[in-house]
C-alpha atoms as a PDB file:
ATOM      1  CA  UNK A   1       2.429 -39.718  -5.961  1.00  0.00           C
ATOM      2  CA  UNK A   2       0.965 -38.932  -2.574  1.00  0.00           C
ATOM      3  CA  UNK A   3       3.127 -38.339   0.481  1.00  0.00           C
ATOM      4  CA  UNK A   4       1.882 -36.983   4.159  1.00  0.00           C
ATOM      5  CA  UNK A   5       3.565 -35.488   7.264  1.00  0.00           C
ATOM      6  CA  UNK A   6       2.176 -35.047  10.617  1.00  0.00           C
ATOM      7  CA  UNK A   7       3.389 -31.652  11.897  1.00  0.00           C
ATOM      8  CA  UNK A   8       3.266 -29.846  15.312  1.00  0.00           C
ATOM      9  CA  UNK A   9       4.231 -26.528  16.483  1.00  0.00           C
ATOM     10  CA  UNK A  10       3.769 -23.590  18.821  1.00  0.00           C
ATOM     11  CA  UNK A  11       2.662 -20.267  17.910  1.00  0.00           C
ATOM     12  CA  UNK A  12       0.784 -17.380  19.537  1.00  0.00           C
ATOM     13  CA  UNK A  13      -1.471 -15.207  18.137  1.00  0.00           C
ATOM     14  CA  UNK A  14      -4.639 -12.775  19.195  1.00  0.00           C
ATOM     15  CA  UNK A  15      -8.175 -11.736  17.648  1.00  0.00           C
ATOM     16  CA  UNK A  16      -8.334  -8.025  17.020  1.00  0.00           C
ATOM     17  CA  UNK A  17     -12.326  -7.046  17.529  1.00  0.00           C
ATOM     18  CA  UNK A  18     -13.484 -10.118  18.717  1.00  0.00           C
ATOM     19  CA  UNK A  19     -15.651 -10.363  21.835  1.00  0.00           C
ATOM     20  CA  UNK A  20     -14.492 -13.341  23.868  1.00  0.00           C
ATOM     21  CA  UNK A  21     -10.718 -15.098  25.373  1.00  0.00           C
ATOM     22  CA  UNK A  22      -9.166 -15.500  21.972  1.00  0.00           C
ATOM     23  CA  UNK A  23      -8.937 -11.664  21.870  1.00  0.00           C
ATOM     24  CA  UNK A  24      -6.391 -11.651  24.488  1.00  0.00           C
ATOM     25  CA  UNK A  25      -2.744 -12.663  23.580  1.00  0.00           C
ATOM     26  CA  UNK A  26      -2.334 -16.559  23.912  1.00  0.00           C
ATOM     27  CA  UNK A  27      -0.753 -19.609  22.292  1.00  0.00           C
ATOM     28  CA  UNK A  28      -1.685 -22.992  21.294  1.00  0.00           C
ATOM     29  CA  UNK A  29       0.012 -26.240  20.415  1.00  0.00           C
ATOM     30  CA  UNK A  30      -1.059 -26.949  16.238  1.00  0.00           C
ATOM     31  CA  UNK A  31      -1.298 -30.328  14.997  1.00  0.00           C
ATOM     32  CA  UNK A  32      -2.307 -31.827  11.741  1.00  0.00           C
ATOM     33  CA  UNK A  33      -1.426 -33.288   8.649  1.00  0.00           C
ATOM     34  CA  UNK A  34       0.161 -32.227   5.447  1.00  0.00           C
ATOM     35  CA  UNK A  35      -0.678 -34.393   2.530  1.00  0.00           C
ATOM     36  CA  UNK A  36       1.062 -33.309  -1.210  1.00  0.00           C
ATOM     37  CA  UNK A  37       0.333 -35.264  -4.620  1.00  0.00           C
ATOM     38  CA  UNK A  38       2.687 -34.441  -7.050  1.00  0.00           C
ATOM     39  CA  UNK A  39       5.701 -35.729  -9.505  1.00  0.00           C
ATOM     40  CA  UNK A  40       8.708 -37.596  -7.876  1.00  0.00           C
ATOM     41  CA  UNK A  41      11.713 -35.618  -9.135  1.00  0.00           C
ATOM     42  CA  UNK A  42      13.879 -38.235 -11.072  1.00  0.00           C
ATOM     43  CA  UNK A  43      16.785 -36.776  -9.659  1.00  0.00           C
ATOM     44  CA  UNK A  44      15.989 -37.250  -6.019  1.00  0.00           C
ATOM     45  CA  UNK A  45      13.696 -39.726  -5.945  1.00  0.00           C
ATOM     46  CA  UNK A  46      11.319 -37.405  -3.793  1.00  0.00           C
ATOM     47  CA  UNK A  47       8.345 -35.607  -4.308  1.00  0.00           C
ATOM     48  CA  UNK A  48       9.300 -33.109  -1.669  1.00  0.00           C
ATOM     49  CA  UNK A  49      12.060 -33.571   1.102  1.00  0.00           C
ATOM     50  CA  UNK A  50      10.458 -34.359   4.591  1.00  0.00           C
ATOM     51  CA  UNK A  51      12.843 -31.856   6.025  1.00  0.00           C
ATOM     52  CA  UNK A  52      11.487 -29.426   3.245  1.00  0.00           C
ATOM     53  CA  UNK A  53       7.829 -29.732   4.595  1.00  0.00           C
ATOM     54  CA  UNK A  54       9.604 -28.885   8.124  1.00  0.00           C
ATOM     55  CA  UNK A  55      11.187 -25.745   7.363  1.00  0.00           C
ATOM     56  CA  UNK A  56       7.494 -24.890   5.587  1.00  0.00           C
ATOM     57  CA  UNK A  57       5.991 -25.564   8.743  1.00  0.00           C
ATOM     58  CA  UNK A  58       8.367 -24.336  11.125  1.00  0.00           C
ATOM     59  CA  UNK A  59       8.118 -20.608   9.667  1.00  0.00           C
ATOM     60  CA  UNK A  60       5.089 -20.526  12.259  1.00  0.00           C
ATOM     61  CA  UNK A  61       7.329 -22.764  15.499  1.00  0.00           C
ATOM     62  CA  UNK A  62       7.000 -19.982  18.065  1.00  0.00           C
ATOM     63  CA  UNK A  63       6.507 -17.148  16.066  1.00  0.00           C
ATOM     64  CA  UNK A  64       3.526 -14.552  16.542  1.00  0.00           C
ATOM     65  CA  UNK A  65       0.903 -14.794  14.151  1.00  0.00           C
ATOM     66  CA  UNK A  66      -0.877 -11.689  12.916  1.00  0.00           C
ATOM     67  CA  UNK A  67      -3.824 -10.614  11.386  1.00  0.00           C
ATOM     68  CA  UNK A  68      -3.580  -8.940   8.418  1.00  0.00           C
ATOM     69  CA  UNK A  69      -2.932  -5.043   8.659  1.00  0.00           C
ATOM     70  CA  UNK A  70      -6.890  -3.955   7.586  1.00  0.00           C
ATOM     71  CA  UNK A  71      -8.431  -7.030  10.819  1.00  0.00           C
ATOM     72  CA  UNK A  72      -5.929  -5.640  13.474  1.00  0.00           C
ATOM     73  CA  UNK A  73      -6.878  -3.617  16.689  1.00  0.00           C
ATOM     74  CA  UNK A  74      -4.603  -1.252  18.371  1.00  0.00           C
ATOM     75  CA  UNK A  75      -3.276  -3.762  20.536  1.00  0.00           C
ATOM     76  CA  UNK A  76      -2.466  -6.259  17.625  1.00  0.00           C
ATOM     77  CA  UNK A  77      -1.368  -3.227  16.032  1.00  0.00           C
ATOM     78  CA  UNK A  78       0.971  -2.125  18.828  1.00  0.00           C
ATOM     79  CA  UNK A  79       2.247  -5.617  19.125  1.00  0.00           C
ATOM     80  CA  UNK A  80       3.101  -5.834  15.545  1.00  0.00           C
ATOM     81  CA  UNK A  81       5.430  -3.054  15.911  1.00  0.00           C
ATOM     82  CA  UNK A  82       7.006  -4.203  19.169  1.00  0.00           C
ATOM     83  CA  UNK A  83       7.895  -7.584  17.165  1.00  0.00           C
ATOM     84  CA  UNK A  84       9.084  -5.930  14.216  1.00  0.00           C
ATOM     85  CA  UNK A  85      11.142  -3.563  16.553  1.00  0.00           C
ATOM     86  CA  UNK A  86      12.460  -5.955  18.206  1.00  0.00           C
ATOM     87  CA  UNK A  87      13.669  -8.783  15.485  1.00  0.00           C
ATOM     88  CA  UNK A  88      10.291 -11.213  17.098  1.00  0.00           C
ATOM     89  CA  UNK A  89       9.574 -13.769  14.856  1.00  0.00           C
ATOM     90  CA  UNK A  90       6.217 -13.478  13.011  1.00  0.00           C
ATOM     91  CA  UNK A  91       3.630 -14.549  10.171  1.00  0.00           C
ATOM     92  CA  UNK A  92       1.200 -12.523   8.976  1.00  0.00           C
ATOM     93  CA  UNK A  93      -1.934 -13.931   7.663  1.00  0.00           C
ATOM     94  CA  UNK A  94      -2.484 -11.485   4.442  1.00  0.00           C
ATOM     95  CA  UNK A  95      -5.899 -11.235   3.731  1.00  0.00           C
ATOM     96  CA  UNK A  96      -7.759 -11.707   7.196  1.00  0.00           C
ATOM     97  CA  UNK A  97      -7.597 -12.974  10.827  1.00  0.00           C
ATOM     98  CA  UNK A  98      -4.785 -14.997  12.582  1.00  0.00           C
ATOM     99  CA  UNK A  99      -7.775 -17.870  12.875  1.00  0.00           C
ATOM    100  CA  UNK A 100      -7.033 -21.708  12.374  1.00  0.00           C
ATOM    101  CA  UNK A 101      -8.674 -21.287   9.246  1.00  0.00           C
ATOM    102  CA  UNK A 102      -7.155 -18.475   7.869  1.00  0.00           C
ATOM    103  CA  UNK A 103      -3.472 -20.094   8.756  1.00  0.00           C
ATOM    104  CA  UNK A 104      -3.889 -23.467   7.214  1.00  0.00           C
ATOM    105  CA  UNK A 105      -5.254 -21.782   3.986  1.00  0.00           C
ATOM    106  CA  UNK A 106      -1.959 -19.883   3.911  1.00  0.00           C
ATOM    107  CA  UNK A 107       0.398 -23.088   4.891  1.00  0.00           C
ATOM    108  CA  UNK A 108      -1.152 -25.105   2.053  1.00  0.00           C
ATOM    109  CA  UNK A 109      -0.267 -21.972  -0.303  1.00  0.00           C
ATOM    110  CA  UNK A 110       3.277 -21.850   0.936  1.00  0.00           C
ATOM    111  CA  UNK A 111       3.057 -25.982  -0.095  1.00  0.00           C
ATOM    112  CA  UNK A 112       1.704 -25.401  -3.333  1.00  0.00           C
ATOM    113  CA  UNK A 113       4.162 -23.077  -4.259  1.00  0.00           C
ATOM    114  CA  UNK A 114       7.050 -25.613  -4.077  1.00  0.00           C
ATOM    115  CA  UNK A 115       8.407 -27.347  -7.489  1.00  0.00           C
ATOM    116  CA  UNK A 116       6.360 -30.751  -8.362  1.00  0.00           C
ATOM    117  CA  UNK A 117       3.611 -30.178  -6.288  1.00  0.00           C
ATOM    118  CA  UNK A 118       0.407 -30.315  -7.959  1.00  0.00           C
ATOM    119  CA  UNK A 119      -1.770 -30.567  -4.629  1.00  0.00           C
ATOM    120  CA  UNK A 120      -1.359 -29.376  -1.091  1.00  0.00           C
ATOM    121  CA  UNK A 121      -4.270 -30.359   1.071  1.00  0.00           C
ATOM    122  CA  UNK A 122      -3.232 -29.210   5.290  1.00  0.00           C
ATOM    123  CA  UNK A 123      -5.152 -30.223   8.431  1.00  0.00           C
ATOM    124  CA  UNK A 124      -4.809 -28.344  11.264  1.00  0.00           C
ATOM    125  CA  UNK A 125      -6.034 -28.464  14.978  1.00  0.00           C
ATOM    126  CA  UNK A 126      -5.570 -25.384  17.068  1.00  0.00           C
ATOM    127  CA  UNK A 127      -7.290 -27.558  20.128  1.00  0.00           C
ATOM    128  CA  UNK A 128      -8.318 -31.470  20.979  1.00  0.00           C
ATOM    129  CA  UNK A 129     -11.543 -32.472  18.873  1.00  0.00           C
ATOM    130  CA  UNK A 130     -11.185 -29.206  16.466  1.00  0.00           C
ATOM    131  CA  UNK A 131      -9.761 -29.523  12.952  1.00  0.00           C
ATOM    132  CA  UNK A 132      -9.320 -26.851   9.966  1.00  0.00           C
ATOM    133  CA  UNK A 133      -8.874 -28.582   6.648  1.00  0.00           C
ATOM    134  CA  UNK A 134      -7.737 -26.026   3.326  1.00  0.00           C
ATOM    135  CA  UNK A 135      -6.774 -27.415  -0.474  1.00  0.00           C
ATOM    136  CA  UNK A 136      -4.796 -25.821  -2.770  1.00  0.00           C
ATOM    137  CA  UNK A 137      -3.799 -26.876  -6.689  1.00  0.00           C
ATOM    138  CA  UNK A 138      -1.950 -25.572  -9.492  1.00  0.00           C
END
């Protein structure tokens, strides 16, 4: 079975050591798709709740999103501990930069990781005409 969502949210983020605008603190509107393949639970008749997908996604709905603790710059660093401080809601992207491509590797991870699904394949847009596209399977 094959189901999709379309998903939108707002989240801000920066690039630690990077020499151009995205360095600076800023936030973008996301859009994209999440498509899951997977078993339809007998009991629900679902492969995965709609609202399910939702609360995956909005875990990143106007939160900070951070580089991982090794890419950040003193700023990034700074503004980590503000936001942790301060109860700010925040993802951290593990194992590199708070980059398009980096977070939709990490959404279709959080996907995969939910019962029945086999498959977790995310599009993303962080602006018009730009798309990052990750896979993951059990």
């Amino acid at each position: 079975m094959t189901i999709s969502k379309d998903i939108k949210f707002d989240c801000a983020h920066m690039l630690s050591n990077y020499d151009g605008k995205c360095s600076n603190l800023h936030g973008h509107t996301y859009h994209g798709t999440v498509t899951l393949e997977g078993d339809v639970n007998p009991k629900t008749g679902m492969l995965l709740d709609y609202n399910r997908i939702k609360q995956i996604v909005d875990r990143f709905d106007h939160a900070i999103v951070f580089s991982g603790f090794e890419e950040r710059g003193d700023a990034e660093k700074a503004l980590w501990f503000w936001a942790n401080d301060n109860q700010m809601k925040y993802v951290t992207i593990p194992d590199g930069k708070s980059t398009a491509e980096n977070m939709v590797v990490v959404m279709a991870q959080m996907f995969i990781d939910e019962p029945g699904v086999t498959s977790a394949h995310v599009k993303l847009s962080e602006t018009d005409g730009s798309w990052a596209i990750a896979e993951a399977t059990k």
